[in-house]
PDB file of N, CA and C in Angstrom:
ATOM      1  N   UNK A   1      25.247  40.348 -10.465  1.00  0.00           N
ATOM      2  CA  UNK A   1      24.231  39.598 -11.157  1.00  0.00           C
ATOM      3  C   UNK A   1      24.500  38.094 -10.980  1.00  0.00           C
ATOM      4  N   UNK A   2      23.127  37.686 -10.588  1.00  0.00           N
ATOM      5  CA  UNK A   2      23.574  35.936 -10.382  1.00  0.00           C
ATOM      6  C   UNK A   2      23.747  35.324 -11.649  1.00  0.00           C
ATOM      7  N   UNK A   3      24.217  34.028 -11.383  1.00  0.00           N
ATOM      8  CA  UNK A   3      25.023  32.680 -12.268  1.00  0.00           C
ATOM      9  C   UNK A   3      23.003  32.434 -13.273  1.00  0.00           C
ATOM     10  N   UNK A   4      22.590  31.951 -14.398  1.00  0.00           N
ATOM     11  CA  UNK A   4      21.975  31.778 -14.695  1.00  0.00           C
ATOM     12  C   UNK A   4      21.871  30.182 -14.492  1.00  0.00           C
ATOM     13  N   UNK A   5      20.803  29.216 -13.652  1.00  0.00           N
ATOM     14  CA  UNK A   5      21.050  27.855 -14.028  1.00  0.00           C
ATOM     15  C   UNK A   5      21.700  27.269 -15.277  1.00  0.00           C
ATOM     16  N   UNK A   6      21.790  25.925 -15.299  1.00  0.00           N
ATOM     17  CA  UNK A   6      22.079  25.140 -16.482  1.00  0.00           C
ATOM     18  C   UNK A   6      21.019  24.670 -16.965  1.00  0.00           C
ATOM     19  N   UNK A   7      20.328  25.005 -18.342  1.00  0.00           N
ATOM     20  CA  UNK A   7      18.990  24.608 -18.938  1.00  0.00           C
ATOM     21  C   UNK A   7      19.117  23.268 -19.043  1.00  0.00           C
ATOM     22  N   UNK A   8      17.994  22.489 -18.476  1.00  0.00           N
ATOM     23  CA  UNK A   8      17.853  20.928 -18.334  1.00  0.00           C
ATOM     24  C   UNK A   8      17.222  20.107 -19.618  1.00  0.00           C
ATOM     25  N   UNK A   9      17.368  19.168 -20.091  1.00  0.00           N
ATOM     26  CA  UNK A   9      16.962  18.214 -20.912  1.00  0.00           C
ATOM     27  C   UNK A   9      15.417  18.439 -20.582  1.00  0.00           C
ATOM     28  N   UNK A  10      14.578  18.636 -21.567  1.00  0.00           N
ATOM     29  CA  UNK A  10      13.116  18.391 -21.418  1.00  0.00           C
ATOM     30  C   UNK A  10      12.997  16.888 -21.511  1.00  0.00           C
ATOM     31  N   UNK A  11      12.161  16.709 -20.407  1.00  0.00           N
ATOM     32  CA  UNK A  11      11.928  15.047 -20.453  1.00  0.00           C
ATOM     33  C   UNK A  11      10.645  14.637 -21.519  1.00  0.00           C
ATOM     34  N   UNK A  12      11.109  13.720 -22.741  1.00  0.00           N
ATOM     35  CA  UNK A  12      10.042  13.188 -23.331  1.00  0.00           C
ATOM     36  C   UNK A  12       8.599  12.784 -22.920  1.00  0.00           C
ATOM     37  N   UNK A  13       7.311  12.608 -23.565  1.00  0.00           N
ATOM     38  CA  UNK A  13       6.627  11.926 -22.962  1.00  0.00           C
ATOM     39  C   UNK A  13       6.855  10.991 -23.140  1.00  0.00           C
ATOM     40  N   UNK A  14       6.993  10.412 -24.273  1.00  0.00           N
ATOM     41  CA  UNK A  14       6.721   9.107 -24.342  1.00  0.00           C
ATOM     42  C   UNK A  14       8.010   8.040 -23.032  1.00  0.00           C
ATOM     43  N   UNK A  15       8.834   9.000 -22.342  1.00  0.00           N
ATOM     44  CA  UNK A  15       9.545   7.915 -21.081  1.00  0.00           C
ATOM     45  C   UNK A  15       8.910   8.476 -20.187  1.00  0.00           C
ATOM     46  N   UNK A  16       8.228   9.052 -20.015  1.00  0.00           N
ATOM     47  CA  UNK A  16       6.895   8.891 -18.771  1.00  0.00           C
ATOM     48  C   UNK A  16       5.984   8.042 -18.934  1.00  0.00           C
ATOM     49  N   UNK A  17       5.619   7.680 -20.604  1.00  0.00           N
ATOM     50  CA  UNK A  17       4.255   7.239 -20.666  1.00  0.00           C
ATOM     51  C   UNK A  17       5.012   5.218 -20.495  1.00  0.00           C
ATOM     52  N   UNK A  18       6.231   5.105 -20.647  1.00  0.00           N
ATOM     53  CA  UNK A  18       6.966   4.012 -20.435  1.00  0.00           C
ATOM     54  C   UNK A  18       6.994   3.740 -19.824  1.00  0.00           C
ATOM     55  N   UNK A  19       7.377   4.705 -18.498  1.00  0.00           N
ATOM     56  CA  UNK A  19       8.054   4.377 -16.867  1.00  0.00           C
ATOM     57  C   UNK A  19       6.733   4.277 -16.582  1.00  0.00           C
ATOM     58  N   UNK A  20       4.994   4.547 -16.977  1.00  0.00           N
ATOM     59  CA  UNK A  20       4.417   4.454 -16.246  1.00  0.00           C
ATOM     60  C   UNK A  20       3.939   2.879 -16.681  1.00  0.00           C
ATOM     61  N   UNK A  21       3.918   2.742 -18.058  1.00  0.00           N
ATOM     62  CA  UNK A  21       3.164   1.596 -18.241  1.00  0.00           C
ATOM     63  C   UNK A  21       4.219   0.106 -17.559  1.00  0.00           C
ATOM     64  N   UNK A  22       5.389   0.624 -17.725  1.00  0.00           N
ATOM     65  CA  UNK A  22       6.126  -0.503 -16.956  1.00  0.00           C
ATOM     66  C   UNK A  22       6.136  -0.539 -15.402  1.00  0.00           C
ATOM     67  N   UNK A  23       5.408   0.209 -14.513  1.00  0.00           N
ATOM     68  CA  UNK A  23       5.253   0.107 -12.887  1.00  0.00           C
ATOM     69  C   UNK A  23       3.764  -0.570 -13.263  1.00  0.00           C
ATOM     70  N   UNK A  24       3.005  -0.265 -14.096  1.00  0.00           N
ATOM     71  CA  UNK A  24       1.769  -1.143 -13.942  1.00  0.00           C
ATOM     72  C   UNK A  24       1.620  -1.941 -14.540  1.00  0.00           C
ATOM     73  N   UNK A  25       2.430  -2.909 -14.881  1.00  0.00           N
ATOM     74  CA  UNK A  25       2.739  -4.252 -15.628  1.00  0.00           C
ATOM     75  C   UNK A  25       3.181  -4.646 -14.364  1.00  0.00           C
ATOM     76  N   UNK A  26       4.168  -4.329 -13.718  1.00  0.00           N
ATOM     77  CA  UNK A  26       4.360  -4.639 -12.408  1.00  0.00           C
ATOM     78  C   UNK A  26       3.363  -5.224 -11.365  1.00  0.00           C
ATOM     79  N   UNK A  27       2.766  -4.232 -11.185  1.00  0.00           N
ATOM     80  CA  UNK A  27       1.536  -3.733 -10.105  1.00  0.00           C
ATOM     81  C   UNK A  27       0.351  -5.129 -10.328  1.00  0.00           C
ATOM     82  N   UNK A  28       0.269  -5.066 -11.566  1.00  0.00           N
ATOM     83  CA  UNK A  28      -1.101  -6.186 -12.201  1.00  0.00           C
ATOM     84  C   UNK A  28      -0.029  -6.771 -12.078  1.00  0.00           C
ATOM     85  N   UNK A  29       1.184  -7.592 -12.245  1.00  0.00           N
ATOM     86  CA  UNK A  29       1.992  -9.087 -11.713  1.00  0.00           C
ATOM     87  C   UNK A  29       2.034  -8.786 -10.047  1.00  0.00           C
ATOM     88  N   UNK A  30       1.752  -8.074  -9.442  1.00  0.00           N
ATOM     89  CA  UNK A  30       2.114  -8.726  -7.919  1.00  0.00           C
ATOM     90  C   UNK A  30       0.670  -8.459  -7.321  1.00  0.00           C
ATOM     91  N   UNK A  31      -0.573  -8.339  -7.417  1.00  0.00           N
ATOM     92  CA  UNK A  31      -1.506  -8.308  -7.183  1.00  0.00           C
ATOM     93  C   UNK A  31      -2.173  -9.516  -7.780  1.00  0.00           C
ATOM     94  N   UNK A  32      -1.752  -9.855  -8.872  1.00  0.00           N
ATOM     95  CA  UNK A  32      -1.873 -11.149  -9.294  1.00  0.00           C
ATOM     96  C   UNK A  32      -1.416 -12.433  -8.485  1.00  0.00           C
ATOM     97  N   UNK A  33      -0.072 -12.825  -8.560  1.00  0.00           N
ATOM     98  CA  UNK A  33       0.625 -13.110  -7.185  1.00  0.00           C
ATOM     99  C   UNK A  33       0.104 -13.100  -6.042  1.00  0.00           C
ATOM    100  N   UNK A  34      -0.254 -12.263  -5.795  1.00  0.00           N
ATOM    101  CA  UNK A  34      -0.865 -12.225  -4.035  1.00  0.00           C
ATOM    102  C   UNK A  34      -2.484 -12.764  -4.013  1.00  0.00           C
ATOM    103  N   UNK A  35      -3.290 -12.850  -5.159  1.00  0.00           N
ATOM    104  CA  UNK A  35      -4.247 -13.235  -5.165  1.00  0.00           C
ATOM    105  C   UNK A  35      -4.167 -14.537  -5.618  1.00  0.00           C
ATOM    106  N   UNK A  36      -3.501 -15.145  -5.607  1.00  0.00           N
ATOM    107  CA  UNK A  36      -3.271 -16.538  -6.036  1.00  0.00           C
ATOM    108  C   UNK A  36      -2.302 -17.546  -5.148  1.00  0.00           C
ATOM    109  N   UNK A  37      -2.187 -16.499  -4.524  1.00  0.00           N
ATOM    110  CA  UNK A  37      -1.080 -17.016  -3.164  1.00  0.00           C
ATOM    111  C   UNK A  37      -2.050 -18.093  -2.090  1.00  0.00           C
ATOM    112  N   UNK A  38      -1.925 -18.851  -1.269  1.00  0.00           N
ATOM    113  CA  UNK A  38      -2.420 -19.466  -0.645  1.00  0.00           C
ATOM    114  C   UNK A  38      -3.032 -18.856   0.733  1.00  0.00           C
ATOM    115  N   UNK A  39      -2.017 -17.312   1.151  1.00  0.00           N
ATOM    116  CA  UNK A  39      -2.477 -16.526   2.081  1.00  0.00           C
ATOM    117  C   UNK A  39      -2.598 -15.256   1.494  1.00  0.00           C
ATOM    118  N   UNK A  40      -3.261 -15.236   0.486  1.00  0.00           N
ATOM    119  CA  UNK A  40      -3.679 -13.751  -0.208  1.00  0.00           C
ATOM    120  C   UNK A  40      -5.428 -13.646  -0.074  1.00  0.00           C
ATOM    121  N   UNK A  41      -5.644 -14.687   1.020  1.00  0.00           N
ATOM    122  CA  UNK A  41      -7.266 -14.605   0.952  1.00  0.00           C
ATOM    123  C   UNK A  41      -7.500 -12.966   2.079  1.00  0.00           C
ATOM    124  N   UNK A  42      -8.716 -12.226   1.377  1.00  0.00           N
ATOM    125  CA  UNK A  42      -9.319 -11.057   1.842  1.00  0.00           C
ATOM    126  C   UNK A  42      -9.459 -11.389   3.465  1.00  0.00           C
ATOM    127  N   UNK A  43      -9.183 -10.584   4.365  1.00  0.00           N
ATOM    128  CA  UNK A  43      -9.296 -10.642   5.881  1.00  0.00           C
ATOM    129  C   UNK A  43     -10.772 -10.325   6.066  1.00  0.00           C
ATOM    130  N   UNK A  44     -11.385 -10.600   7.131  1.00  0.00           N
ATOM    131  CA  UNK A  44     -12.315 -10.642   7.752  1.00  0.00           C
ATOM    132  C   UNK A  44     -12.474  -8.849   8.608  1.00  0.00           C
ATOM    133  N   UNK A  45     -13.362  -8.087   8.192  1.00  0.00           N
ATOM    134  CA  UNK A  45     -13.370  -6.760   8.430  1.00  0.00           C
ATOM    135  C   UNK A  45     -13.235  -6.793   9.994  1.00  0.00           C
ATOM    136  N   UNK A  46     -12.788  -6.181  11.037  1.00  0.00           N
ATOM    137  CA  UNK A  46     -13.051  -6.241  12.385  1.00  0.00           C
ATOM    138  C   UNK A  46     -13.964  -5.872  13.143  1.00  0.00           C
ATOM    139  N   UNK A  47     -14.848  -4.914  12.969  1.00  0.00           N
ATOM    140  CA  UNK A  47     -15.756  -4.552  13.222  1.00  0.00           C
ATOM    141  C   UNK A  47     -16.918  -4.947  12.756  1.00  0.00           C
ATOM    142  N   UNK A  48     -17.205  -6.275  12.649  1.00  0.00           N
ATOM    143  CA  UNK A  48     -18.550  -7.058  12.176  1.00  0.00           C
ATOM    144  C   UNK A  48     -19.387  -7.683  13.551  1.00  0.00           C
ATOM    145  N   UNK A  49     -20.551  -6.971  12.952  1.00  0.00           N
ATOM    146  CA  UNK A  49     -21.579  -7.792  14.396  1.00  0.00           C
ATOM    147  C   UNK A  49     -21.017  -9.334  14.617  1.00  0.00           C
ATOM    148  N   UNK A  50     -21.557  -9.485  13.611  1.00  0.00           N
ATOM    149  CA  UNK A  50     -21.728 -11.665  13.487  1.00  0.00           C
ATOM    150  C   UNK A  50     -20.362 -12.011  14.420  1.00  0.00           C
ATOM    151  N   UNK A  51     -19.195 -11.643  14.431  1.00  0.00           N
ATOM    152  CA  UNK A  51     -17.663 -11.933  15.012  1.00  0.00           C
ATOM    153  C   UNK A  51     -17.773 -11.754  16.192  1.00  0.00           C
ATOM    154  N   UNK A  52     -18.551 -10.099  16.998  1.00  0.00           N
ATOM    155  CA  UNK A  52     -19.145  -9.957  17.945  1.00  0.00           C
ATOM    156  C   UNK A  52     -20.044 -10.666  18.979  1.00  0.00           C
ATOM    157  N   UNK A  53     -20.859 -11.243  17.755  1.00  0.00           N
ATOM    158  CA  UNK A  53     -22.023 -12.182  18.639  1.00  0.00           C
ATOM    159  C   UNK A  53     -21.299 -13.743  18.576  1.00  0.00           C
ATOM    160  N   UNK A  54     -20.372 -13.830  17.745  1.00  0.00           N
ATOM    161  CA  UNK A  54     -19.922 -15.089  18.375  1.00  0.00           C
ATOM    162  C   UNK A  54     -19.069 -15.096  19.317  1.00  0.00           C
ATOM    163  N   UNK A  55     -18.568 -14.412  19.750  1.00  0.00           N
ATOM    164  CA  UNK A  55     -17.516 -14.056  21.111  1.00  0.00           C
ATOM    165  C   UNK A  55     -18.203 -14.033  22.408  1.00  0.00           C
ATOM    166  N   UNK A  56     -19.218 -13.489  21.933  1.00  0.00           N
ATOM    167  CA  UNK A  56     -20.485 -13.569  23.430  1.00  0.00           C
ATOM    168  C   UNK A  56     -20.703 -14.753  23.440  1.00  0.00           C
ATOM    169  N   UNK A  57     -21.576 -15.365  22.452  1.00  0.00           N
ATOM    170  CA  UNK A  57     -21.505 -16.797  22.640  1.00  0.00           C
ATOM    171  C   UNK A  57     -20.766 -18.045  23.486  1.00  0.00           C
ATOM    172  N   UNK A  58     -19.855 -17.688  23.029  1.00  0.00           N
ATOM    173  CA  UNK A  58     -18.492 -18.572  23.337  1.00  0.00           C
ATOM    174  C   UNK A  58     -17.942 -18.738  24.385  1.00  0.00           C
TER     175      UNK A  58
END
């Protein structure tokens, strides 16, 4: 007959509901950060006509 595991600590919620609210306190500070950054401006999609027709242009 096998060894029975070792019964584990049930994990609380409330240190899930912690660990989660403290990664997204995080998350909203570095998205913040990056949008306020001087090179956190939105990129230009690549596949846009207008970018297209100015290359012909040019």
């Amino acid at each position: 007959m096998a060894k029975r595991p070792t019964p584990k600590k049930k994990r609380a919620k409330r240190a899930t509901r912690l660990q989660h609210s403290a990664y997204v306190t995080d998350e909203v500070k570095r998205l913040r950060d990056r949008q306020n950054s001087p090179y956190g401006v939105t990129a230009e999609p690549k596949k846009k006509a207008s970018k297209a027709i100015r290359k012909i242009k040019a």
